[in-house]
Each structure stands twice: as C-alpha cells, then as structure tokens.
N, C-alpha and C. Protein backbone atom coordinates (compact mmCIF):
# COMPACT_ATOMS: atom_id res chain seq x y z
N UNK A 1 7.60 -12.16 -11.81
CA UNK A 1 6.58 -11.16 -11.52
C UNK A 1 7.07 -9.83 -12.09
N UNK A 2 6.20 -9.48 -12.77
CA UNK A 2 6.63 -8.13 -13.87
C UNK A 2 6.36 -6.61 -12.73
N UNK A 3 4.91 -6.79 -12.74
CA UNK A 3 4.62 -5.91 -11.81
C UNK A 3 4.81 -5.64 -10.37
N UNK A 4 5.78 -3.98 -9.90
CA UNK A 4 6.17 -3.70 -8.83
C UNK A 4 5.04 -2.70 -8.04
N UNK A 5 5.38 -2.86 -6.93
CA UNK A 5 4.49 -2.07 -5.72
C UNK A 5 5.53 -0.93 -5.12
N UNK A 6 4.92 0.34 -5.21
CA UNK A 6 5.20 0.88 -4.49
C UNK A 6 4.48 1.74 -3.33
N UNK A 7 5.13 1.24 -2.01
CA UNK A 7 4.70 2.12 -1.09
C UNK A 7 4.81 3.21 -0.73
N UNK A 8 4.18 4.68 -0.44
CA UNK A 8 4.49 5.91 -0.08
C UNK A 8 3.74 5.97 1.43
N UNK A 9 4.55 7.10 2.28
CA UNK A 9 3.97 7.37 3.40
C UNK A 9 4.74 8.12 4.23
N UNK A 10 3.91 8.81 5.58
CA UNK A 10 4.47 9.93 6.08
C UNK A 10 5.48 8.87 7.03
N UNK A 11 6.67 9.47 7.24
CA UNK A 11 7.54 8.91 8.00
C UNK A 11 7.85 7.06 7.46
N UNK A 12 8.46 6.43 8.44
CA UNK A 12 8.38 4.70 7.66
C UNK A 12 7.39 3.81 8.04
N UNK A 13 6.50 4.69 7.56
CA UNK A 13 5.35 3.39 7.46
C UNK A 13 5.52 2.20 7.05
N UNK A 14 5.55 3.47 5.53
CA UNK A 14 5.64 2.08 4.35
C UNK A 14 7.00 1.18 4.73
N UNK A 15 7.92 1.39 5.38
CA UNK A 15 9.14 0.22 5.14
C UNK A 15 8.67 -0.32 6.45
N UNK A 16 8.09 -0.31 7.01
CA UNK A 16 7.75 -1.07 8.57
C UNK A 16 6.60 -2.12 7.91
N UNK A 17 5.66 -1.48 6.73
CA UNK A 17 4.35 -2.45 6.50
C UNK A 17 5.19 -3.30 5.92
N UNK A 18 6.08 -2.85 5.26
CA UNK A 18 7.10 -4.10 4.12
C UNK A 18 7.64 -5.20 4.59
N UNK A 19 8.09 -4.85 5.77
CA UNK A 19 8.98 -5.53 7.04
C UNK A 19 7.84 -6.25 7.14
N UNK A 20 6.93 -5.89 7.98
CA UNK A 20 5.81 -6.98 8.49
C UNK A 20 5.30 -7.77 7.55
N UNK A 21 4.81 -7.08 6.02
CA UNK A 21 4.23 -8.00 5.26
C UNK A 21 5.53 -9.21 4.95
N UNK A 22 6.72 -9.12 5.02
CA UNK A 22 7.11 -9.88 4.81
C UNK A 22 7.81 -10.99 6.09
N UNK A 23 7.00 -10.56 6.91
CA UNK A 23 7.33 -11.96 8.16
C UNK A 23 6.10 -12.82 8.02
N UNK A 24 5.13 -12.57 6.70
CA UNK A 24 3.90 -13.37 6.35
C UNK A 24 4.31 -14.41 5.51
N UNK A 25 5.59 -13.52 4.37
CA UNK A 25 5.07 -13.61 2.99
C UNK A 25 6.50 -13.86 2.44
N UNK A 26 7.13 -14.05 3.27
CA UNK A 26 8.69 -13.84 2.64
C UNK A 26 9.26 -12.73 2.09
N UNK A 27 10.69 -12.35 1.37
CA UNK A 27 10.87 -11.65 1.16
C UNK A 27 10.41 -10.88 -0.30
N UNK A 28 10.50 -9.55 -0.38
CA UNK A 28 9.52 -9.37 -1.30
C UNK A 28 10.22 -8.13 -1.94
N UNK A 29 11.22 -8.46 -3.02
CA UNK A 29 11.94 -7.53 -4.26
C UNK A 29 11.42 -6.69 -4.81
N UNK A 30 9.66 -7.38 -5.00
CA UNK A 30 9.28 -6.19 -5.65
C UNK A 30 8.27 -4.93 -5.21
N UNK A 31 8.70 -4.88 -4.08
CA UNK A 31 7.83 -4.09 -3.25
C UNK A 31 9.09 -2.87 -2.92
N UNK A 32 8.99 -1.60 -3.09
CA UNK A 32 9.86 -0.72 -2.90
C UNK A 32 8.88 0.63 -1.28
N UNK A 33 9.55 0.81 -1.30
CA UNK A 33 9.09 1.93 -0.32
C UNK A 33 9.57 3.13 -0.64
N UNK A 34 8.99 4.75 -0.19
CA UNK A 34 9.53 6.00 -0.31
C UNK A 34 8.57 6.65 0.71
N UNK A 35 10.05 6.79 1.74
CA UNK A 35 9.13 7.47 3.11
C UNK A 35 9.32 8.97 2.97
N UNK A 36 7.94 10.01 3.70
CA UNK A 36 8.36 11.57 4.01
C UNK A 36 8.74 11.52 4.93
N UNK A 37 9.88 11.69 5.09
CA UNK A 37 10.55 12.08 6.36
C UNK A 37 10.28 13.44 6.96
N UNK A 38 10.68 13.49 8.13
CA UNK A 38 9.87 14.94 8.59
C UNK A 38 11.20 15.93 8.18
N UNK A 39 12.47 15.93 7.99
CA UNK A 39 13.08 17.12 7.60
C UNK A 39 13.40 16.89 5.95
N UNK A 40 12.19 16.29 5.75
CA UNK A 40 12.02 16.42 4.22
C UNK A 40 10.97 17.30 3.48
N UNK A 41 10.77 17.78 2.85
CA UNK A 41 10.19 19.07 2.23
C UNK A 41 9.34 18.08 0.52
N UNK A 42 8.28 18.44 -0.13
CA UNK A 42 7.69 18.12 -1.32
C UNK A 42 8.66 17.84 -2.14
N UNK A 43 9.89 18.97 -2.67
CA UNK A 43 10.69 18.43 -3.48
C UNK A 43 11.55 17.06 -3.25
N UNK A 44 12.23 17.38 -2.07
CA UNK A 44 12.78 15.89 -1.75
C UNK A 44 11.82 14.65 -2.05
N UNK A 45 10.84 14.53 -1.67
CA UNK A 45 10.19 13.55 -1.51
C UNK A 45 10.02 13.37 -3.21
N UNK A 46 9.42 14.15 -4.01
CA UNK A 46 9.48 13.91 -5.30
C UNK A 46 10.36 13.49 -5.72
N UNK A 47 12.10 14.11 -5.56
CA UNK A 47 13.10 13.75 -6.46
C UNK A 47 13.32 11.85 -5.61
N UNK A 48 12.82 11.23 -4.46
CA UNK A 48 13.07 10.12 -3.85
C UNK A 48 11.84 8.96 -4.72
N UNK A 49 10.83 9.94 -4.80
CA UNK A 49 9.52 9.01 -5.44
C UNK A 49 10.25 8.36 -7.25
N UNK A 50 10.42 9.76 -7.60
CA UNK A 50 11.02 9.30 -9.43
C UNK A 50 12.13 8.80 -9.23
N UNK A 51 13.07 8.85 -8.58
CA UNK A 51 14.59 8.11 -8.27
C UNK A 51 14.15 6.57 -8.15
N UNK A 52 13.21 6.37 -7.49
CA UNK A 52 12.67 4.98 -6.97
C UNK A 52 11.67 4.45 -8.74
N UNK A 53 10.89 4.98 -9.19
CA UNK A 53 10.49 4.29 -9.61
C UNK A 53 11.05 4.32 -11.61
N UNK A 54 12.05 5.48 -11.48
CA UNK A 54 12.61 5.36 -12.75
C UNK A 54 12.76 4.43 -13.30
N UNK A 55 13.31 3.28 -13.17
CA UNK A 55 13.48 1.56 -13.63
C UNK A 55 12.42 0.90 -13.84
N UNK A 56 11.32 1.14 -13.45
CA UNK A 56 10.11 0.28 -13.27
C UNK A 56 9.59 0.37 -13.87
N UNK A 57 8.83 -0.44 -14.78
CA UNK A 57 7.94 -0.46 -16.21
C UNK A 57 6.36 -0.86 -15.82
N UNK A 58 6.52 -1.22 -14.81
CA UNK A 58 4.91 -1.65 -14.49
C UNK A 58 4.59 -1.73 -12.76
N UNK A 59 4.43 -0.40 -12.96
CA UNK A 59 3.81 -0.43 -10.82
C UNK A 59 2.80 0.25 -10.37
N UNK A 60 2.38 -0.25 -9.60
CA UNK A 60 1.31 0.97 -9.02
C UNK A 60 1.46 1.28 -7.04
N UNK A 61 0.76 2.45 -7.00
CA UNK A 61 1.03 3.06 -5.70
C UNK A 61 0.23 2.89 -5.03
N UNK A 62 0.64 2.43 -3.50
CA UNK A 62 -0.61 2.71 -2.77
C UNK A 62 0.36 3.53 -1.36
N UNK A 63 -0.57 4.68 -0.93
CA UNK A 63 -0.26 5.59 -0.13
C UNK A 63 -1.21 5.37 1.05
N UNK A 64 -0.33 6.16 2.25
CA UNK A 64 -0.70 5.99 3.26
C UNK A 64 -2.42 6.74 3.38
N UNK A 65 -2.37 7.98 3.29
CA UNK A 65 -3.35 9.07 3.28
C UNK A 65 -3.67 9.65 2.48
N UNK A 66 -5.10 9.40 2.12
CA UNK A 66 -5.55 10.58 0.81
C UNK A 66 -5.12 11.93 1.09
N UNK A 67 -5.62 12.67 0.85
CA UNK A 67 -4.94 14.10 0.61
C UNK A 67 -3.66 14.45 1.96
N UNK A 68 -2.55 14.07 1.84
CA UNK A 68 -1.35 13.45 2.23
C UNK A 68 -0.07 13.82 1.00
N UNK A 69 0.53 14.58 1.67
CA UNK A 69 2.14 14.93 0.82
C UNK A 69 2.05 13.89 0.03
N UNK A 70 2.36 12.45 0.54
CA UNK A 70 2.98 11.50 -0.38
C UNK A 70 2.07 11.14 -1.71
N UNK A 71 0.49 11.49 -1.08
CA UNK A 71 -0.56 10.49 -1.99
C UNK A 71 -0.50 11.77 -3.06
N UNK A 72 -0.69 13.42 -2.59
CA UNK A 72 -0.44 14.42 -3.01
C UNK A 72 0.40 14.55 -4.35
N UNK A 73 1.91 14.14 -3.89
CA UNK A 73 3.13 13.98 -4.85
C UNK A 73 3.01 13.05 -6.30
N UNK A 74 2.05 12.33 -6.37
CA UNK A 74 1.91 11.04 -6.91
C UNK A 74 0.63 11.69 -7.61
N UNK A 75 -0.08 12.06 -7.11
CA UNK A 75 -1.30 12.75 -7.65
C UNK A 75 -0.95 13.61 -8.94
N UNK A 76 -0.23 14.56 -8.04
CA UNK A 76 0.23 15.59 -9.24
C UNK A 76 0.93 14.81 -10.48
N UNK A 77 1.91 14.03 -10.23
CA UNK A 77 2.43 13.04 -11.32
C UNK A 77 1.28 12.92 -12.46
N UNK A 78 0.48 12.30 -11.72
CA UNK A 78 -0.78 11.40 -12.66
C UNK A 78 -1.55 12.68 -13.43
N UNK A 79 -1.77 14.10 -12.55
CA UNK A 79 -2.43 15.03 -13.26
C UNK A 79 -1.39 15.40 -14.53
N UNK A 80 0.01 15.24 -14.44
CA UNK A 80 0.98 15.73 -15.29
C UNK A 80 0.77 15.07 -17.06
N UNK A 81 0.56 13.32 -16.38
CA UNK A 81 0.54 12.87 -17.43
C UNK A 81 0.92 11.72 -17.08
N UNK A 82 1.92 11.25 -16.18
CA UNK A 82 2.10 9.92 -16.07
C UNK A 82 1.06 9.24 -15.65
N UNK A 83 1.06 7.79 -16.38
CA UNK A 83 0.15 6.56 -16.31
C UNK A 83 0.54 5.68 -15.34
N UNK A 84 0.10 6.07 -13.92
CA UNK A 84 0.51 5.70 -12.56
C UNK A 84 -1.04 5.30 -12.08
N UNK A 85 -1.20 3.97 -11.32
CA UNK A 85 -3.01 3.39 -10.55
C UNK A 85 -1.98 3.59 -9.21
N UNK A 86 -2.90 4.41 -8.16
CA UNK A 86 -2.43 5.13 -6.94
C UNK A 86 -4.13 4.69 -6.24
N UNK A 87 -3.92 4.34 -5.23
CA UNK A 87 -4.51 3.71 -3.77
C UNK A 87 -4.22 4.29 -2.93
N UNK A 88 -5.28 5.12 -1.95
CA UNK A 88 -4.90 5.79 -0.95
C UNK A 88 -5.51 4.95 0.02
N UNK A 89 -4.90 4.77 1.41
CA UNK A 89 -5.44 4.18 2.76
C UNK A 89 -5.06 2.84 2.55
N UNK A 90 -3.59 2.73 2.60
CA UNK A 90 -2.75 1.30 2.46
C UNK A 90 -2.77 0.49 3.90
N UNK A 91 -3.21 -0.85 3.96
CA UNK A 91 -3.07 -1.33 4.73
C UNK A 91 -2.34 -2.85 4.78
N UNK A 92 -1.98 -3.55 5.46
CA UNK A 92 -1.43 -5.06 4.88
C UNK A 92 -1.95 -5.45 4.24
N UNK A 93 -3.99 -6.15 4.18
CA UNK A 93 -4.80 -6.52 3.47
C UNK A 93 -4.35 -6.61 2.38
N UNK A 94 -4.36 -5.15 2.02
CA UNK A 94 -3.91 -4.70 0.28
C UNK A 94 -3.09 -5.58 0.13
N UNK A 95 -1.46 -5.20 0.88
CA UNK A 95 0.10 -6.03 0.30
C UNK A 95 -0.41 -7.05 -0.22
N UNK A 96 -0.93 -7.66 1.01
CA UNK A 96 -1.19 -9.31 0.86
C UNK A 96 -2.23 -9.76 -0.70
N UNK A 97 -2.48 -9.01 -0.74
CA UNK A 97 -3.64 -8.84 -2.04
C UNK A 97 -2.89 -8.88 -3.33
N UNK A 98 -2.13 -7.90 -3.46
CA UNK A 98 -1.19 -7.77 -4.03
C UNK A 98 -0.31 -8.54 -5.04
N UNK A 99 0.08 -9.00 -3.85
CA UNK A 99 0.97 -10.52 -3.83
C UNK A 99 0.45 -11.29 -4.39
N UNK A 100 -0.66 -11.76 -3.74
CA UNK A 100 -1.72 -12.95 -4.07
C UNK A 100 -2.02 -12.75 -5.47
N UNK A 101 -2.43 -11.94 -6.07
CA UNK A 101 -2.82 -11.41 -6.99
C UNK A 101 -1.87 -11.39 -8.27
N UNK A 102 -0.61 -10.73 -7.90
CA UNK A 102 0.64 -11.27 -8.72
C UNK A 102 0.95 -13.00 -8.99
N UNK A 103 0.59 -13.24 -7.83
CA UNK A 103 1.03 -15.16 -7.99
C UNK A 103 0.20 -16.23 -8.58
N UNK A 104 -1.22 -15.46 -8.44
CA UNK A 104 -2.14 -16.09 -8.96
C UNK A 104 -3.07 -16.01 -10.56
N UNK A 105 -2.35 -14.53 -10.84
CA UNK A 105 -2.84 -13.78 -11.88
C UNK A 105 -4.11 -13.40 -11.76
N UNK A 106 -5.15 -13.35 -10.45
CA UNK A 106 -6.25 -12.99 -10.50
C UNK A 106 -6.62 -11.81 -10.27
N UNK A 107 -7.05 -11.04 -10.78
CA UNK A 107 -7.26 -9.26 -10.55
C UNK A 107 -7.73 -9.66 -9.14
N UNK A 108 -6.52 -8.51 -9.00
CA UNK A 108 -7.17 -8.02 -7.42
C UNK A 108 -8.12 -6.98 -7.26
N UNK A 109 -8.44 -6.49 -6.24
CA UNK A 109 -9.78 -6.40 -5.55
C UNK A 109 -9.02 -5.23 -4.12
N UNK A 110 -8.42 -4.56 -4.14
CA UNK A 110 -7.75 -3.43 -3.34
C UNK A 110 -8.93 -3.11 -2.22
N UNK A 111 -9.83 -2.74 -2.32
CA UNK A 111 -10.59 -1.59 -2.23
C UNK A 111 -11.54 -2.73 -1.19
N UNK A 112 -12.07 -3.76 -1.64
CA UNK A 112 -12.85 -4.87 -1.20
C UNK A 112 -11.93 -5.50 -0.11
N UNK A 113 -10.88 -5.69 -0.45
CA UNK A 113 -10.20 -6.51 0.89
C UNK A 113 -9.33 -6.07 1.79
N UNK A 114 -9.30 -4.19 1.63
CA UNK A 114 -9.09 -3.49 2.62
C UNK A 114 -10.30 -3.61 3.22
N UNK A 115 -11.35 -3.23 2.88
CA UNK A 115 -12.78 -2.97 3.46
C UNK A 115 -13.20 -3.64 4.63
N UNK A 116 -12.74 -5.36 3.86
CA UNK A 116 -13.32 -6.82 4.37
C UNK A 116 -12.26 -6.80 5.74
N UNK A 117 -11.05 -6.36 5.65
CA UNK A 117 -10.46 -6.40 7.20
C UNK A 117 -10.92 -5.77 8.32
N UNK A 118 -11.58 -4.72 8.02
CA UNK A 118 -11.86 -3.64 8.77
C UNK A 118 -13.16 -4.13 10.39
N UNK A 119 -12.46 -4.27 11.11
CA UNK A 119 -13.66 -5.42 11.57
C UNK A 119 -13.23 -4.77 13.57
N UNK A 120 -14.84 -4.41 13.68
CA UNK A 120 -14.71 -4.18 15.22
C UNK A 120 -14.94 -5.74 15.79
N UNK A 121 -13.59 -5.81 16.19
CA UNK A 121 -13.57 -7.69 16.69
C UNK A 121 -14.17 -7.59 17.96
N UNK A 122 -14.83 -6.34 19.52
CA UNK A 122 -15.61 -6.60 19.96
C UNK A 122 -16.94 -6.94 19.43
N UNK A 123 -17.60 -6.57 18.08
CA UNK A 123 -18.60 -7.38 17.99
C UNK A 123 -18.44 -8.41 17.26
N UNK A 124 -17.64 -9.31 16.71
CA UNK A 124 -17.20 -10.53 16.58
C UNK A 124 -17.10 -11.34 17.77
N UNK A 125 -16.34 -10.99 18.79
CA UNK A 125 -16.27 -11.61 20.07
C UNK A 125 -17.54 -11.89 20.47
N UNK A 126 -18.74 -10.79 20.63
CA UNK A 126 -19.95 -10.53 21.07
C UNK A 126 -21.46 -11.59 20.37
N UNK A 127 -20.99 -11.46 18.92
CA UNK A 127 -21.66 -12.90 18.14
C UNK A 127 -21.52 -13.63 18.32
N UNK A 128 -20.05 -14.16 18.64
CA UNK A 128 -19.83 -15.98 18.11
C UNK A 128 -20.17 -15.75 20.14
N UNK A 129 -19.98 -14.95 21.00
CA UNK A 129 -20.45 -15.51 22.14
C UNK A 129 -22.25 -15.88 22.59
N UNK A 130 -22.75 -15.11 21.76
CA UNK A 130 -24.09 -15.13 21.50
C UNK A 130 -24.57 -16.87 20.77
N UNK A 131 -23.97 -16.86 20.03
CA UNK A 131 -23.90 -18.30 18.73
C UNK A 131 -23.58 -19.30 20.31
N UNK A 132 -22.49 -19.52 21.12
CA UNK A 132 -22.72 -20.42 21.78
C UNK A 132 -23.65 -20.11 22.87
N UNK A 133 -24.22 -19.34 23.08
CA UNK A 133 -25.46 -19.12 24.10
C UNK A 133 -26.54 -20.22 23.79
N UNK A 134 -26.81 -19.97 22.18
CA UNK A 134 -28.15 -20.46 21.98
C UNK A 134 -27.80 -21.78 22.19
C-alpha cells in the first residue's frame, strides 16, 4: 500500500481514532497521527505536521475540525502550494473507508460514508419497532 493517511487533531484524537480503528482492522503502518497539544502553539504543530509527513510521497489528511488549528495548518500548506487532499470532520467511517479502499483499489467515497454513519439510532430503534408492530 503506497498511499499514507494522515490524521490531525486538537489534543489525541487522532492517535485514540488510530488505536480504535485498529482493534477493527489490525495494525495499521500507514496511518500516522499529529496531535495539537494544548501547550503547543501553530508553529509547533506545523514543524510536527512536515516532520511527519516529509517521507511520504502519497497521503492525504483528514482533520478533526474545519476551521480548526490543525485543519487550519494544512490549509495554509495547500494555499502555499503543496499538493495535499485534506478532509475535515474525521470520523472512523472514513479510516475504515480508507483502508477498504487502499485494499480494494476502489475509490473511496469519504464524504458519503461519513454521512451514511451518521444515524439517530432512536429512530432506528423506533422503525424496526414499528416494522414488528404491523
């Protein structure tokens, strides 16, 4: 697998989603993380974002929060000039997408299968209890 993921986010999100996505999915090399820590400041976080992805020839970002330090930091990159695909409002869905997507070679679909998780399961509960009514 050529292409790497990187996660950004305030505090350790991103290495907690990594952790979890990988009690799904096994372990997962090519998934990196770069957290803002709170006694971290824009520059830090920048010189941690390019430190991290200097080596990497083919990745893209997905961040915790749109207009968000981290998604922010990455932004400016891309306005600079670097050729960086950045995703804001990261959730497992995505990882898992990701992944899938790497293993299968089928373009993924980010945006659609964050969407498709998004689910008030009281009215799921509330249908399928309806469905056995009738």
């Amino acid at each position: 697998m050529t292409k790497q993921l990187v996660l950004v986010s305030h505090g350790r999100f991103c290495e907690e989603l990594k952790k979890s996505t990988e009690m799904i999915m096994g372990p997962l090399d090519f998934i990196h993380t770069v957290p803002l820590l709170p006694e971290e400041g824009i520059d830090d976080f920048t010189a941690k974002f390019s430190a991290t992805v200097k080596d990497l020839d083919d990745y893209i970002v997905f961040a915790d929060l749109f207009g968000g330090t981290p998604c922010n930091v990455v932004s400016r990159l891309i306005l600079e000039g670097l050729q960086i695909e950045l995703y804001a409002g990261m959730n497992m869905p995505m990882v898992i997408e990701f992944i899938n997507s790497a293993l299968t070679g089928v373009e993924a679909k980010y945006i659609e299968k964050a969407n498709k998780y998004i689910v008030k399961v009281n009215d799921v509960l509330a249908e399928m209890n309806d469905d056995e009514d009738e």
